[in-house]
C-alpha atoms as a PDB file:
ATOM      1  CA  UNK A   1      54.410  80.206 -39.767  1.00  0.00           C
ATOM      2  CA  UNK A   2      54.970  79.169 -35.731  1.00  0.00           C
ATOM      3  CA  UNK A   3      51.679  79.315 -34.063  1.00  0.00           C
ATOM      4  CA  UNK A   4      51.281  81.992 -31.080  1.00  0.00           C
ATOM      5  CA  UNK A   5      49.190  80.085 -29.108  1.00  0.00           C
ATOM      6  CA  UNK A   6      49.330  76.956 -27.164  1.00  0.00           C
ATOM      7  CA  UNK A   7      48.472  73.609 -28.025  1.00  0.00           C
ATOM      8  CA  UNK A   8      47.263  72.844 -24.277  1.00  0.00           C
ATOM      9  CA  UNK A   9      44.433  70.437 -23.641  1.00  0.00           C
ATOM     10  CA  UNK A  10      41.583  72.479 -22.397  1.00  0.00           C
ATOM     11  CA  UNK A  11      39.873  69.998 -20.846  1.00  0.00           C
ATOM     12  CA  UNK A  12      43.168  69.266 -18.260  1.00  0.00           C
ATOM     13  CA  UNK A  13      44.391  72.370 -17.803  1.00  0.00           C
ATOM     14  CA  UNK A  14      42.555  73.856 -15.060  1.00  0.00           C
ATOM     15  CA  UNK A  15      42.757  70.438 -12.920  1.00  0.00           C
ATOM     16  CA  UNK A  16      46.762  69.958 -13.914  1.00  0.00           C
ATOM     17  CA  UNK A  17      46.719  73.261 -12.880  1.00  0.00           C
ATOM     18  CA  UNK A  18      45.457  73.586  -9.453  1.00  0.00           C
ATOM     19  CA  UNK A  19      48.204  71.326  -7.783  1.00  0.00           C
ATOM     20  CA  UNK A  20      51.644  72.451  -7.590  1.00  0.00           C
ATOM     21  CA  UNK A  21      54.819  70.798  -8.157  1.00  0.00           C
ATOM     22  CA  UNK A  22      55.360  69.358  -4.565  1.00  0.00           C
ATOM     23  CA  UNK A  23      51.289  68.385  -3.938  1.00  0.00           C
ATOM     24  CA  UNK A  24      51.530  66.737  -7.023  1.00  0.00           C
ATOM     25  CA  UNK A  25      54.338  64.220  -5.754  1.00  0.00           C
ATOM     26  CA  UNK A  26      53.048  63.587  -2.747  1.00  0.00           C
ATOM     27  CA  UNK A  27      50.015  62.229  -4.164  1.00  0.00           C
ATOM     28  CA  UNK A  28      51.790  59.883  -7.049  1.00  0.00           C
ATOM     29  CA  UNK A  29      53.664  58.685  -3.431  1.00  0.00           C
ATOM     30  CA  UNK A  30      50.551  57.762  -1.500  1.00  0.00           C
ATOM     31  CA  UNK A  31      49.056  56.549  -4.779  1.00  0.00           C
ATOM     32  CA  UNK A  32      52.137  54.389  -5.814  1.00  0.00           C
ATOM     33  CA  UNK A  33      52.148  52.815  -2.069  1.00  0.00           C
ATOM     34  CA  UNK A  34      48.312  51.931  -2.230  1.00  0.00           C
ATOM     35  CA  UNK A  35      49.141  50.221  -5.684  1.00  0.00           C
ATOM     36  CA  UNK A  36      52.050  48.151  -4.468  1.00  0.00           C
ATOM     37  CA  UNK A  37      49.410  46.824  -1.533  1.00  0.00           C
ATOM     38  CA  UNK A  38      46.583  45.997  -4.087  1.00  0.00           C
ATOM     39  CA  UNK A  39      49.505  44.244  -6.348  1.00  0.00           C
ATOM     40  CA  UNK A  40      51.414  42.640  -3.211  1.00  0.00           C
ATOM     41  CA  UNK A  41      47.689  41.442  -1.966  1.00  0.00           C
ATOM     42  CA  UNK A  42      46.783  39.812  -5.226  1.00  0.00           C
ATOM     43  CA  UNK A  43      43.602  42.517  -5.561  1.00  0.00           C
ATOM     44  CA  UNK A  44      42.090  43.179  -8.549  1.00  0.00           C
ATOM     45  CA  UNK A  45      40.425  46.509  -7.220  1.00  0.00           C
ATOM     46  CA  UNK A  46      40.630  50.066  -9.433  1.00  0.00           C
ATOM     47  CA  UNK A  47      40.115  52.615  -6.648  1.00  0.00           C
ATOM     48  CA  UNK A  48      38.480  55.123  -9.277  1.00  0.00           C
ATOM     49  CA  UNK A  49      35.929  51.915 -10.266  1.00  0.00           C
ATOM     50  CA  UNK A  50      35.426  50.757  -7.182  1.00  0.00           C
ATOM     51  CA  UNK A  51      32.256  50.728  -5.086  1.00  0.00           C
ATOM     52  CA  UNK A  52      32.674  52.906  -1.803  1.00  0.00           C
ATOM     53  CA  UNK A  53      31.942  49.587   0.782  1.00  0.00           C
ATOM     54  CA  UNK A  54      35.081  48.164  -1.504  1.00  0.00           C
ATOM     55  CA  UNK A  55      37.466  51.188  -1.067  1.00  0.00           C
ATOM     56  CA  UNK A  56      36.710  50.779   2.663  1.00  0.00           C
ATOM     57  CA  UNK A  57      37.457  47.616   3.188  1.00  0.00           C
ATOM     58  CA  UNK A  58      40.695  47.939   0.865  1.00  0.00           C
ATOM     59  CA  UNK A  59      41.753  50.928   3.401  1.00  0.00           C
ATOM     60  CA  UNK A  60      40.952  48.792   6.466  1.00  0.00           C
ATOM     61  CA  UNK A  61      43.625  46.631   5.197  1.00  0.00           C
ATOM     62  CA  UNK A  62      45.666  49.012   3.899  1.00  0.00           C
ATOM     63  CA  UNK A  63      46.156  51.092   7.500  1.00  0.00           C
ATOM     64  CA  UNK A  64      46.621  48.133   9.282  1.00  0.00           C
ATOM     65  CA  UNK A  65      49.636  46.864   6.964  1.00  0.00           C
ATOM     66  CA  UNK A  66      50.979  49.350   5.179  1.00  0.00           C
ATOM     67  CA  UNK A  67      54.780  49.438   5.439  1.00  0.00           C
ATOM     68  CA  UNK A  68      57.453  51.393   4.146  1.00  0.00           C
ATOM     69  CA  UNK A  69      60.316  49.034   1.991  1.00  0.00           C
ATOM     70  CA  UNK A  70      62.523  48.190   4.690  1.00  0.00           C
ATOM     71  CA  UNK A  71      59.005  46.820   6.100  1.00  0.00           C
ATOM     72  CA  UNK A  72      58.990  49.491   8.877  1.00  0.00           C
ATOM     73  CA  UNK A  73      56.574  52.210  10.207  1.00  0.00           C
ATOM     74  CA  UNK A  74      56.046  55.257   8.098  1.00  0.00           C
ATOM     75  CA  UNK A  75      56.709  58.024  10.512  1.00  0.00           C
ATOM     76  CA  UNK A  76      53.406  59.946  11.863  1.00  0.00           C
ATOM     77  CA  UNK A  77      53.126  62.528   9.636  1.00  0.00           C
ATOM     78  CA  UNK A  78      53.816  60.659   6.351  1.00  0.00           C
ATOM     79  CA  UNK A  79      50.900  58.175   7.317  1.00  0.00           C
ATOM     80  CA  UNK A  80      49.006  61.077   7.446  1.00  0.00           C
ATOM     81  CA  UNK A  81      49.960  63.103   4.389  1.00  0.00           C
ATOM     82  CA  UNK A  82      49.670  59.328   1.983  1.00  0.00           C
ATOM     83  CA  UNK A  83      45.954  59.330   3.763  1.00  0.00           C
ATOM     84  CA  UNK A  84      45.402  62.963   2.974  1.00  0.00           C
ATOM     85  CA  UNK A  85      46.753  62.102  -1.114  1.00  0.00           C
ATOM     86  CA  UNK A  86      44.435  59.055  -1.404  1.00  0.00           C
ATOM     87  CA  UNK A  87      41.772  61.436  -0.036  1.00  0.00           C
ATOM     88  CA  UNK A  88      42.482  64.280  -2.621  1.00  0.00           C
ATOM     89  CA  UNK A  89      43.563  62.099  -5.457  1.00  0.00           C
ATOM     90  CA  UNK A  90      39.848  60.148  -5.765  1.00  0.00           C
ATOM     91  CA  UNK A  91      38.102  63.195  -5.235  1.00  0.00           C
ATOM     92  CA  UNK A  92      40.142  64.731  -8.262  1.00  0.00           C
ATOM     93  CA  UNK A  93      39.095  61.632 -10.229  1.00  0.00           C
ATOM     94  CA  UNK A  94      35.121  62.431  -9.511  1.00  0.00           C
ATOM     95  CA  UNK A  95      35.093  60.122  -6.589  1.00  0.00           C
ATOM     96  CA  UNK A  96      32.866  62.826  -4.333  1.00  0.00           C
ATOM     97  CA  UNK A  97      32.876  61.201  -1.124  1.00  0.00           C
ATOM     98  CA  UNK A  98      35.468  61.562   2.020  1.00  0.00           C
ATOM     99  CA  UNK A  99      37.597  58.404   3.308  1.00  0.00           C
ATOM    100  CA  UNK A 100      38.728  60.873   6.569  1.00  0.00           C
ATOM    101  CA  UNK A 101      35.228  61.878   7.372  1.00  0.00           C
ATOM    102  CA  UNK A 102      32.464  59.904   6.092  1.00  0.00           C
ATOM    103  CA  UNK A 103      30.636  57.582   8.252  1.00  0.00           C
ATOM    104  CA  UNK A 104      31.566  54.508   5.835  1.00  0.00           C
ATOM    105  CA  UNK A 105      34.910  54.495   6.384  1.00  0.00           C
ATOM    106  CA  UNK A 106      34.629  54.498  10.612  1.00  0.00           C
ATOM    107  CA  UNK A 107      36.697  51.100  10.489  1.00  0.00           C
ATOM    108  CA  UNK A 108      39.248  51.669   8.095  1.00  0.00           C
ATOM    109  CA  UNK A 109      40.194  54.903  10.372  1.00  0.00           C
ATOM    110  CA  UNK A 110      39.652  52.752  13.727  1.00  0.00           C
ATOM    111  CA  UNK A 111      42.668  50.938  11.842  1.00  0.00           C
ATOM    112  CA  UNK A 112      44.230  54.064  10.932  1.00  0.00           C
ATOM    113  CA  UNK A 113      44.341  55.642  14.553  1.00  0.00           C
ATOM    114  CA  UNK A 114      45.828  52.326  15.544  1.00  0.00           C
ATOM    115  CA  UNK A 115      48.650  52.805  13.341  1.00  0.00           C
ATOM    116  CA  UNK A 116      49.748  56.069  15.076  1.00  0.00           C
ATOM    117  CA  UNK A 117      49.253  54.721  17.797  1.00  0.00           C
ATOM    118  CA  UNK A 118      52.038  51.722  16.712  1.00  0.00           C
ATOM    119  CA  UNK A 119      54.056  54.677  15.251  1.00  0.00           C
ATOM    120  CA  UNK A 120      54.686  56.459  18.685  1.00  0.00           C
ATOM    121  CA  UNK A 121      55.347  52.717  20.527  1.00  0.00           C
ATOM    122  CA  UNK A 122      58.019  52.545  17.934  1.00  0.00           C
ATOM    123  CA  UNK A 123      58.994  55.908  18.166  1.00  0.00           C
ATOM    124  CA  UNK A 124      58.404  57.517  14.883  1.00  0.00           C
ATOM    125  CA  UNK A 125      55.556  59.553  16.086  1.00  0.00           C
ATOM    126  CA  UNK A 126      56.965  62.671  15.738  1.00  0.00           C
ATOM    127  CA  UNK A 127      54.950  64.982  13.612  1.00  0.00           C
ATOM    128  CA  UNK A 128      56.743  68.507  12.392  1.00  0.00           C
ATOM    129  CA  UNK A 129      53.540  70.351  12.277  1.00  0.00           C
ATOM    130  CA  UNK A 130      49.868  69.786  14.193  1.00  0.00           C
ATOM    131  CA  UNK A 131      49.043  66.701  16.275  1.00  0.00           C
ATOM    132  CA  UNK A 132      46.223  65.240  14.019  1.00  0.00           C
ATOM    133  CA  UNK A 133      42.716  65.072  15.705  1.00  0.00           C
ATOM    134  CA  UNK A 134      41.732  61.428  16.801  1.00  0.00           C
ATOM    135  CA  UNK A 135      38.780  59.777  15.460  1.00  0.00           C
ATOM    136  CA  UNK A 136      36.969  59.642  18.497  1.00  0.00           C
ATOM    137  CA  UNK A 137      37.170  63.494  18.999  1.00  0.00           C
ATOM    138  CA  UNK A 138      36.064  63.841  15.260  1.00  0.00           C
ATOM    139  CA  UNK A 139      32.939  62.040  15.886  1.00  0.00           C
ATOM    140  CA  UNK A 140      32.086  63.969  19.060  1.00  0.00           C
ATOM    141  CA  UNK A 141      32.391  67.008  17.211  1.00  0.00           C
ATOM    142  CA  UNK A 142      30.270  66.280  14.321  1.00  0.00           C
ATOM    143  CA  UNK A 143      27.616  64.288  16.433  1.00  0.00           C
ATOM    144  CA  UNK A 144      27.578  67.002  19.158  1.00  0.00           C
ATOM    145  CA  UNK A 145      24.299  68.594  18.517  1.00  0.00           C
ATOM    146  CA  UNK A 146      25.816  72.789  19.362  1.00  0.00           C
ATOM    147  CA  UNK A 147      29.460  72.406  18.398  1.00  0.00           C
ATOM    148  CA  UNK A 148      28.953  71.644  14.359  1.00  0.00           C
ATOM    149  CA  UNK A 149      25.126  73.402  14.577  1.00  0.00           C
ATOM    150  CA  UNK A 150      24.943  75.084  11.307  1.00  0.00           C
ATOM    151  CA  UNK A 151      22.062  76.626  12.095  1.00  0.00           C
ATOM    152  CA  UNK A 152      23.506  78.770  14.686  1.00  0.00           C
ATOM    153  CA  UNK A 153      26.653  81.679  13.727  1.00  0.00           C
ATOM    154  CA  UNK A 154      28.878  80.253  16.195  1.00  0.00           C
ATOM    155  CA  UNK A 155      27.989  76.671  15.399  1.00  0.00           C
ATOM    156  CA  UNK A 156      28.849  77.184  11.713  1.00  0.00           C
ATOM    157  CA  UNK A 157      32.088  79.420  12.325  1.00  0.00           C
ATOM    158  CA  UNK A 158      33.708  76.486  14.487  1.00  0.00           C
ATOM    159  CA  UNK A 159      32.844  73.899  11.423  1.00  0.00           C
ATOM    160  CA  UNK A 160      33.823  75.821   9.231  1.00  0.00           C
ATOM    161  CA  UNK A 161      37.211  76.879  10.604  1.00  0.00           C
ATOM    162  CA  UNK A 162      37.915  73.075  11.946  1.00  0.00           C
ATOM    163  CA  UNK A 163      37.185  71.841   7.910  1.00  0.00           C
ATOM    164  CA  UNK A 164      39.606  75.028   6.902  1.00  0.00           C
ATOM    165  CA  UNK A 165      42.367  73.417   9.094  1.00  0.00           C
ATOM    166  CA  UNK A 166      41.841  69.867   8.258  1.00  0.00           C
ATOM    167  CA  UNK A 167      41.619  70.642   4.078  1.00  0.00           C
ATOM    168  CA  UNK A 168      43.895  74.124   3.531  1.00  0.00           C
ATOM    169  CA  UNK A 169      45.955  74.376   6.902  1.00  0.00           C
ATOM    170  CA  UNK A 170      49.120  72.685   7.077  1.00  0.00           C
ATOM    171  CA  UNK A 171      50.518  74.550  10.106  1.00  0.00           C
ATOM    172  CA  UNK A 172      47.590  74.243  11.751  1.00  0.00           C
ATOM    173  CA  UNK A 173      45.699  77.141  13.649  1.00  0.00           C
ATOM    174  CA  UNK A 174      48.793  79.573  12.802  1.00  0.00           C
ATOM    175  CA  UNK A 175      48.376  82.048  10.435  1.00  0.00           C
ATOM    176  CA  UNK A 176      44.498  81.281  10.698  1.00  0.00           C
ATOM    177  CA  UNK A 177      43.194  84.273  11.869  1.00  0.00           C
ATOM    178  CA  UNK A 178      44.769  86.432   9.129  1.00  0.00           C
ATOM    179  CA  UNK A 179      42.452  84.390   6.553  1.00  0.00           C
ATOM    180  CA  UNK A 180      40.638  86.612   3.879  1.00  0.00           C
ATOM    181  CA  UNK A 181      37.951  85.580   1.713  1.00  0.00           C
ATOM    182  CA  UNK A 182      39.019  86.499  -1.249  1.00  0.00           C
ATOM    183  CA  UNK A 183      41.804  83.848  -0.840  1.00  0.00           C
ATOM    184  CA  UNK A 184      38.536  81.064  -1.596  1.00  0.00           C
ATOM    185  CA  UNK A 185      36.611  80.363  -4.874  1.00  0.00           C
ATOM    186  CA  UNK A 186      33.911  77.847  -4.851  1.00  0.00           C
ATOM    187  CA  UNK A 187      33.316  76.577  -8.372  1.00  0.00           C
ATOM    188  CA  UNK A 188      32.260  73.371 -10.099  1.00  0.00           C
ATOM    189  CA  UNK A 189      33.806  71.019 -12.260  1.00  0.00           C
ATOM    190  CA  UNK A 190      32.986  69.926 -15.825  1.00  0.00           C
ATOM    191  CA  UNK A 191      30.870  67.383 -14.074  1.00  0.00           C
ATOM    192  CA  UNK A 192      28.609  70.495 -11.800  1.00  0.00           C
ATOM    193  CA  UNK A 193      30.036  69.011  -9.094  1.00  0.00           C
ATOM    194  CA  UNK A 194      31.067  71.827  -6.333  1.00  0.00           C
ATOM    195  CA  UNK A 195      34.053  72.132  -4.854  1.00  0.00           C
ATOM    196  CA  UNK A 196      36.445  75.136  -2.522  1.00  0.00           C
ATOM    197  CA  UNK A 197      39.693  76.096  -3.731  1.00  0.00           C
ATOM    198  CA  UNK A 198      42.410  77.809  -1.784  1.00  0.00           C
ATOM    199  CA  UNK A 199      44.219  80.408  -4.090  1.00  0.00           C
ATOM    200  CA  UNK A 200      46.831  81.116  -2.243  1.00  0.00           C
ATOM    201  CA  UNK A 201      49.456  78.707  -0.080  1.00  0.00           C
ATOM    202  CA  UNK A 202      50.743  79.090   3.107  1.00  0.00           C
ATOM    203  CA  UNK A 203      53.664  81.813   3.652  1.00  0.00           C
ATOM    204  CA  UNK A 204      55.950  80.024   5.750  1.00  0.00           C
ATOM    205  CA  UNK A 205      58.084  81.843   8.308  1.00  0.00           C
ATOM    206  CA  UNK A 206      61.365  81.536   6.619  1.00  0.00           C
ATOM    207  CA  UNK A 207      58.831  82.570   3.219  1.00  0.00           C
ATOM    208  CA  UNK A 208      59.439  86.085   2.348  1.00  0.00           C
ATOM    209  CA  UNK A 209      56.813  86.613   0.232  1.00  0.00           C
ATOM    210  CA  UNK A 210      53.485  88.437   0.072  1.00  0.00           C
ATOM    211  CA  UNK A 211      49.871  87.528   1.212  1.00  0.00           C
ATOM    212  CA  UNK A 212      48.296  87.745  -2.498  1.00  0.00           C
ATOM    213  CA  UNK A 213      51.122  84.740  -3.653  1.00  0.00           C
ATOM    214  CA  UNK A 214      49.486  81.959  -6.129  1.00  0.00           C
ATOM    215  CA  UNK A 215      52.412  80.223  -6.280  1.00  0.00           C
ATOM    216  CA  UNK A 216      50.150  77.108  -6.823  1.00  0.00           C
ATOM    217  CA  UNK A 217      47.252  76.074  -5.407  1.00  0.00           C
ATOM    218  CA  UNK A 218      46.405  76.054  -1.417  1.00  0.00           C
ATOM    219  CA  UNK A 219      44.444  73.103  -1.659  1.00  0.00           C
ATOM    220  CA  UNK A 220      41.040  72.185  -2.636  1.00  0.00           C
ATOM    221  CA  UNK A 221      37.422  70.517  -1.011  1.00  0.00           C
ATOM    222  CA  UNK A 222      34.772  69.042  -2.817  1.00  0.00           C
ATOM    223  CA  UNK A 223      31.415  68.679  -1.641  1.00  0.00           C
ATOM    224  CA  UNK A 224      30.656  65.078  -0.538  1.00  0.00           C
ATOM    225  CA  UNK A 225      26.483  65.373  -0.864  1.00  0.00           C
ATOM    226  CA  UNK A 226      26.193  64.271   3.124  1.00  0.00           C
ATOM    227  CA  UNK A 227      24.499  66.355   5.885  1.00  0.00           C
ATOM    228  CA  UNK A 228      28.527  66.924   7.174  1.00  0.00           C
ATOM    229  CA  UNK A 229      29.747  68.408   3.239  1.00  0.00           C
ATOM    230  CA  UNK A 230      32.254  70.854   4.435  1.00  0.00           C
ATOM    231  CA  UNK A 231      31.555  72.731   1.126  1.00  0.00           C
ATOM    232  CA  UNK A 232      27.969  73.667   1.616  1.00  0.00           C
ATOM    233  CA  UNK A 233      28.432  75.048   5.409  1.00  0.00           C
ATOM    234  CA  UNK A 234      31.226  76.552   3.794  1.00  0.00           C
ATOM    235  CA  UNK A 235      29.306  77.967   1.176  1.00  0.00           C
ATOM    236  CA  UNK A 236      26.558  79.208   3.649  1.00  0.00           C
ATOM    237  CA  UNK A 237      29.025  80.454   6.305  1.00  0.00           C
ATOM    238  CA  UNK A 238      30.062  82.934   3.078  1.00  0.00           C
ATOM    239  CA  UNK A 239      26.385  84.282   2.871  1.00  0.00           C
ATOM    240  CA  UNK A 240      26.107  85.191   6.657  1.00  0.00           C
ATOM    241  CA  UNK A 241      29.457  86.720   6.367  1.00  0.00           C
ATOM    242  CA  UNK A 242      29.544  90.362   6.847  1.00  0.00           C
ATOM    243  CA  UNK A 243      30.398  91.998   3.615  1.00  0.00           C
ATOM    244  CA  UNK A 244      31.649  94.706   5.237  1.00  0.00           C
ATOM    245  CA  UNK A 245      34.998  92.943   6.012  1.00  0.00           C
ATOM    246  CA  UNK A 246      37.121  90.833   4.409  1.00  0.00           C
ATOM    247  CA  UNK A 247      38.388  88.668   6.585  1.00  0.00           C
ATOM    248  CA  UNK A 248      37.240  85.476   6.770  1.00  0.00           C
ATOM    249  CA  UNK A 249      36.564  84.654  10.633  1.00  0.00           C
ATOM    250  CA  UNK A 250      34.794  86.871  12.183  1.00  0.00           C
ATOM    251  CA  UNK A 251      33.052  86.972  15.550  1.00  0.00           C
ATOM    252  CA  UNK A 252      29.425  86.192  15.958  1.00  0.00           C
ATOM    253  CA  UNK A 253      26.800  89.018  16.748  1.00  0.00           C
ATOM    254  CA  UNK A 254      25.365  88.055  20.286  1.00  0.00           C
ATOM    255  CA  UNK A 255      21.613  87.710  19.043  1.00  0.00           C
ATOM    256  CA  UNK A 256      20.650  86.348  15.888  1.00  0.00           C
ATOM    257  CA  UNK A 257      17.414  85.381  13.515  1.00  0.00           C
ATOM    258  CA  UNK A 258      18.079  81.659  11.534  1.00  0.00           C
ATOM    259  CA  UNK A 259      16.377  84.112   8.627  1.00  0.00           C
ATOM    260  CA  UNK A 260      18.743  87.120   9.016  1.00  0.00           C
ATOM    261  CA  UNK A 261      21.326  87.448   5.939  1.00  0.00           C
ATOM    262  CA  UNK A 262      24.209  88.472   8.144  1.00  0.00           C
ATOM    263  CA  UNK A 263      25.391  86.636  11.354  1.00  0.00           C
ATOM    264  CA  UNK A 264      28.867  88.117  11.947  1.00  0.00           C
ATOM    265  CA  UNK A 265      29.756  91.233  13.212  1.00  0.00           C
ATOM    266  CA  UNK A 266      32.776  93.034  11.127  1.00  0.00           C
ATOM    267  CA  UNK A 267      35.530  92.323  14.016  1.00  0.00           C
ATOM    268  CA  UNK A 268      37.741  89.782  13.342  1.00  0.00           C
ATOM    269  CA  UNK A 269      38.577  86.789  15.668  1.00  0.00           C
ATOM    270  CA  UNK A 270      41.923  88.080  16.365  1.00  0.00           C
ATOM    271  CA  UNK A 271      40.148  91.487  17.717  1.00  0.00           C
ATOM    272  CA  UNK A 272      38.316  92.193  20.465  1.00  0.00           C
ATOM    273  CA  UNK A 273      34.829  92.193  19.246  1.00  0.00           C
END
């Protein structure tokens, strides 16, 4: 008699699950051209063994050589979706830490900001969505001591919409405002390790579609156990959310107690307040 029910690993499914089709291939790209490197280099280095001082210096390297096969410059923005891939493809492998963000990897992405830099002298800087942020601007914002302040509602609302852009936001700040919260789910892996996913992707403009589409995931950000982990401001930006609405930015109530359960008022940022 044919069995009704699938023969699906259920240890797999959820992860195979969460990337669609298209994120999927970009990552085997970025993946396949780090590989070539460590083979081309003579490295014997497993990125999902490796130590995080090694994967540093391997992307220090990397950005500073990386070619395409006609040993050209990768245009701007497929430098920056192969270092986006590499990013999402260790943490998906339990490798909790962030090669964009974390303090460890300051040199590789000295390297890497040199590198677009090289791309727009040769003239393949030309980027079809968002000008990416420099590094020197992303370590003013997290080291400026009001702009990231988690402690204060409008501290935590500008983190927490800059890590929305940089992890689920393709097109940038477009689209931003109409955010709801029920389009997130934080959740931990088999391993308890925490993580936010984005359940629904981008609607493009040519996109007819409707807000509530899961056709695949939006993206996901696991926490990285540093004082800058996007997921637990993220997660506490949720409980000082007013429950009353469901969008997800909303704007700040003028005076505030650290203690007080809600920060925000119901008005979203796209609305007068």
């Amino acid at each position: 008699m044919m069995s009704r029910f699938g023969q699906d690993d259920p240890t797999t499914f959820r992860k195979e699950n969460f990337k669609s089709k298209k994120t999927g291939q970009q990552t085997h790209f970025a993946v396949k051209v780090l590989s070539d490197f460590i083979v081309e280099r003579g490295m014997e280095i497993d990125i999902l063994e490796a130590t995080k001082d090694e994967i540093a210096n391997l992307l220090q390297d990397f950005y500073a050589n990386i070619r395409n096969k006609s040993q050209e410059y990768y245009k701007k923005n497929t430098l920056l979706a192969i270092r986006q891939s590499i990013n999402r493809y260790l943490k998906e492998n339990d490798r909790f830490f962030d090669i964009i963000t974390d303090p460890e990897f300051t040199r590789a992405n000295d390297n890497f900001t040199s590198l677009l830099r090289k791309t727009r002298e040769e003239g393949k800087g030309t980027v079809t969505h968002h000008e990416a942020i420099s590094l020197e601007d992303l370590r003013m914002l997290y080291e400026h001591p009001l702009v990231f302040n988690t402690s204060t509602p409008q501290g935590l609302l500008n983190k927490t919409i800059f890590e929305t852009i940089l992890y689920f936001c393709r097109r940038g700040q477009e689209n931003l405002s109409q955010l709801k919260v029920d389009e997130f789910k934080v959740d931990s892996d088999q391993k308890g390790q925490m993580y936010v996913r984005k359940l629904t992707t981008e609607l493009t403009k040519n996109h007819q579609g409707t807000t509530n589409e899961t056709e695949g995931s939006g993206g996901m950000m696991y926490a990285t156990g540093t004082d800058r982990c996007p997921v637990k401001s993220f997660v506490k930006y949720l409980k000082k959310h007013n429950n009353a609405s469901n969008r997800l930015f909303l704007h700040p109530k003028n005076s505030f107690n650290e203690q007080d359960d809600m920060w925000f008022r119901t008005s979203p940022l796209d609305k007068t307040p």
